[in-house]
Every structure is written in structure tokens, then in C-alpha cells.
N, C-alpha and C. Protein backbone atom coordinates (compact mmCIF):
# COMPACT_ATOMS: atom_id res chain seq x y z
N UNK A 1 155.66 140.83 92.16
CA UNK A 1 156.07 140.81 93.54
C UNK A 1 157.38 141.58 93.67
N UNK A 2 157.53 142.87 94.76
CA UNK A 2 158.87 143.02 95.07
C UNK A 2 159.37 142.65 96.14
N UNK A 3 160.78 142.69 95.43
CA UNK A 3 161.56 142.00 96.43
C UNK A 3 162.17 143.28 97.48
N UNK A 4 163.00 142.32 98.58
CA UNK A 4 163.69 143.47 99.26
C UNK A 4 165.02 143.35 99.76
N UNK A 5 166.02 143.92 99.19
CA UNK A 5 167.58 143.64 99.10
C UNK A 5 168.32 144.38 99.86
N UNK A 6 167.31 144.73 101.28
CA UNK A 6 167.68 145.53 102.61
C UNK A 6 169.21 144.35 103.18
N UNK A 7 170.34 145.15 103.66
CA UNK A 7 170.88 143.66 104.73
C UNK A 7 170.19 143.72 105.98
N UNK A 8 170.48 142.44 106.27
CA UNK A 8 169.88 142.35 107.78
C UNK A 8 170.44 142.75 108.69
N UNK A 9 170.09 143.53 109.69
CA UNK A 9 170.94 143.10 111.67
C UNK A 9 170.91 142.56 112.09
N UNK A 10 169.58 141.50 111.85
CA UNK A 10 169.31 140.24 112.31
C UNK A 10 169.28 138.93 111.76
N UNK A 11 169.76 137.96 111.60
CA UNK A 11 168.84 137.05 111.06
C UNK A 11 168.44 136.07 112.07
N UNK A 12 167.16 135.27 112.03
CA UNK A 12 166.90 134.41 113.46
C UNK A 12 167.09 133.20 113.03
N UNK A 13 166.81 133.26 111.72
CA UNK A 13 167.44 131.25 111.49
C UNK A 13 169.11 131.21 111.64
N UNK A 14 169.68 132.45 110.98
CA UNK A 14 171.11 132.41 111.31
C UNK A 14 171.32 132.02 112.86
N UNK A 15 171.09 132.63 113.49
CA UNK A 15 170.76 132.96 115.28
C UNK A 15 170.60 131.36 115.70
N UNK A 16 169.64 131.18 115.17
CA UNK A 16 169.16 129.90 115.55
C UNK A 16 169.96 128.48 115.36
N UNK A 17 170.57 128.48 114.60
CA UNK A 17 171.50 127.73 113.92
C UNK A 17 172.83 127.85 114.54
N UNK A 18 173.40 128.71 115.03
CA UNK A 18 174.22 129.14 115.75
C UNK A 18 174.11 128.08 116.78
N UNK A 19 173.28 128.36 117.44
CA UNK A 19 172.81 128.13 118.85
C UNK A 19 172.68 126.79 118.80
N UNK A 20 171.89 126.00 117.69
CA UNK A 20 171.95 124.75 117.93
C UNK A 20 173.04 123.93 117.91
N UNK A 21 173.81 124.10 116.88
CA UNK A 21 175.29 124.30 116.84
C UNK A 21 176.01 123.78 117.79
N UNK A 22 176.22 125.01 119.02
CA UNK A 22 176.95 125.29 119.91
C UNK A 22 176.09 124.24 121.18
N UNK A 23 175.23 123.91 121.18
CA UNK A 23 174.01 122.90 122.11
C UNK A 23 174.54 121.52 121.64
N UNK A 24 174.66 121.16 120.45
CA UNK A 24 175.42 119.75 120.29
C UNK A 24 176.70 119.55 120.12
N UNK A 25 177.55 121.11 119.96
CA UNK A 25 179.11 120.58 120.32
C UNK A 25 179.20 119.99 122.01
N UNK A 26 178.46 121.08 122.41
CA UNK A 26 178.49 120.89 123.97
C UNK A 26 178.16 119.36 124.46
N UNK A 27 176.73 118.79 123.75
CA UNK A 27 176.23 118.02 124.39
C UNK A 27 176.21 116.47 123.75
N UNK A 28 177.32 116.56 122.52
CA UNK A 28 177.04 115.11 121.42
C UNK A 28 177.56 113.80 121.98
N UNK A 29 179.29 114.47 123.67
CA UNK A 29 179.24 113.21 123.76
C UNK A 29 178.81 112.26 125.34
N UNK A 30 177.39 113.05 125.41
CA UNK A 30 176.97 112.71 126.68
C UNK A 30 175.83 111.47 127.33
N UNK A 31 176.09 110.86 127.89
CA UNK A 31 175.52 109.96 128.35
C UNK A 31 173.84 110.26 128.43
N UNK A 32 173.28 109.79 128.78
CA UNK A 32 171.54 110.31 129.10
C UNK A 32 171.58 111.19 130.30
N UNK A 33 172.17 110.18 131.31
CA UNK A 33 172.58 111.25 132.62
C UNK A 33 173.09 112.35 132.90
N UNK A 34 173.92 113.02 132.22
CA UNK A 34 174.96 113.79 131.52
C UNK A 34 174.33 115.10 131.07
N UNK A 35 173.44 114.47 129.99
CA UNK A 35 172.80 114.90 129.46
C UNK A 35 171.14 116.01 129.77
N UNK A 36 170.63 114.77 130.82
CA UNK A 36 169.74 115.19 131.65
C UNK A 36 170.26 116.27 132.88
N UNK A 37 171.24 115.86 133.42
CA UNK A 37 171.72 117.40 134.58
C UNK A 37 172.41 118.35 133.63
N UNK A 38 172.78 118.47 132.48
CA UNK A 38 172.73 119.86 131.35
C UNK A 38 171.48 120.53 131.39
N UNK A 39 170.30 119.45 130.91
CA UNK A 39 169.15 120.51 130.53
C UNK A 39 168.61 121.08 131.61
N UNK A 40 168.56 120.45 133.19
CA UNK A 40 168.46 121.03 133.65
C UNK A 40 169.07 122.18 134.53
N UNK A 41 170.58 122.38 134.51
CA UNK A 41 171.04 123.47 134.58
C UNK A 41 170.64 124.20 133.83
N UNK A 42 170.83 124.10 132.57
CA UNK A 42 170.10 125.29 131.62
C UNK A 42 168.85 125.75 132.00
N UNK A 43 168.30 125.22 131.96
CA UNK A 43 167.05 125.26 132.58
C UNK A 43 167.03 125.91 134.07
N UNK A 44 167.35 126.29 134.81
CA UNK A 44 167.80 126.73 136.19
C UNK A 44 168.38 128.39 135.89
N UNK A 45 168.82 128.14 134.86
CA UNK A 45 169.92 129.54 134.56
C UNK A 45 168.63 130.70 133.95
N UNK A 46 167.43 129.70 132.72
CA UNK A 46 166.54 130.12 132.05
C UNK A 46 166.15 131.71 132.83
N UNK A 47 165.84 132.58 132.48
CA UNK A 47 165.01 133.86 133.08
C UNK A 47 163.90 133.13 132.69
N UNK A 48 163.39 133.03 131.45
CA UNK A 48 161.69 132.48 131.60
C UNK A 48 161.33 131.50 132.36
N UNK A 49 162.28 130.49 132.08
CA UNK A 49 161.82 128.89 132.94
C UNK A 49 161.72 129.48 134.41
N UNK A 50 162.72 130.32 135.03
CA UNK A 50 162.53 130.59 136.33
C UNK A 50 160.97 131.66 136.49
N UNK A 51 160.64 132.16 135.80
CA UNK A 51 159.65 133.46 135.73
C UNK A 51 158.13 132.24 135.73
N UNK A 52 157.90 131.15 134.77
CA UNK A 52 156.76 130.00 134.63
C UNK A 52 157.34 129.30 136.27
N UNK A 53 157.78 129.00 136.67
CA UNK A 53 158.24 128.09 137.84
C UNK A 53 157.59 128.62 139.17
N UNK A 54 158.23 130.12 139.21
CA UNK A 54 157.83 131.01 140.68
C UNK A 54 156.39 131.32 140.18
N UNK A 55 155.64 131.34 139.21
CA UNK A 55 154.38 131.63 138.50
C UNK A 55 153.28 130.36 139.54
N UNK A 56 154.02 129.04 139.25
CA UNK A 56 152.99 128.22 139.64
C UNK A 56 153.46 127.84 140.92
N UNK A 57 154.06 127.77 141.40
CA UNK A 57 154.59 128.25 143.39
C UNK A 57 153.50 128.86 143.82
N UNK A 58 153.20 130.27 142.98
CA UNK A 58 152.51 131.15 144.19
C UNK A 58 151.01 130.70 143.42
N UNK A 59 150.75 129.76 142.49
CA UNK A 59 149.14 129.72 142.38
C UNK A 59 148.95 128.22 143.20
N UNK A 60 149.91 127.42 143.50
CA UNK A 60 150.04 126.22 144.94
C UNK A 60 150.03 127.01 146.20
């Protein structure tokens, strides 16, 4: 098997890890309530979540 000892530009678990990271500094000391109007701001801000949302609007 070869290997490949390219560096990356990317990495997505790095990426990913990051991100989760920065999601529970934000969110470790929050109530449920708190908690619940976060995800859904995030959620509000989303380009996809908004793109699935106006999706099923116009098939109602």
C-alpha cells in the first residue's frame, strides 16, 4: 500500500473539531431555554435551513 505525505489545505475533521469546539464554549453554560433560542437563531442565519424552509412554503 502507498502512502501519501501530500500536506493538506484542508482538513475536515480538523474543521470540524474546531467548530464543535467553538458551539460548546458558546453554549456549555446554558439553560434548555437558552439553549433552544441559540439553535434556533442559528438556524435562521443557516443559508441551507433557510433554502429547505422556503422549499416547503411553496410546495403548501
Amino acid at each position: 500500500m502507498k502512502t501519501n505525505n501530500q500536506i493538506k489545505d484542508f482538513d475536515c475533521v480538523q474543521m470540524k473539531n474546531e467548530i464543535q469546539a467553538k458551539i460548546y464554549a458558546e453554549t456549555k453554560d446554558m439553560s434548555f431555554e437558552e439553549l433552544r433560542a441559540y439553535l434556533d437563531r442559528q438556524l435562521q442565519q443557516d443559508a441551507f435551513w433557510q433554502r429547505i424552509t422556503r422549499q416547503q412554503r411553496v410546495k403548501n
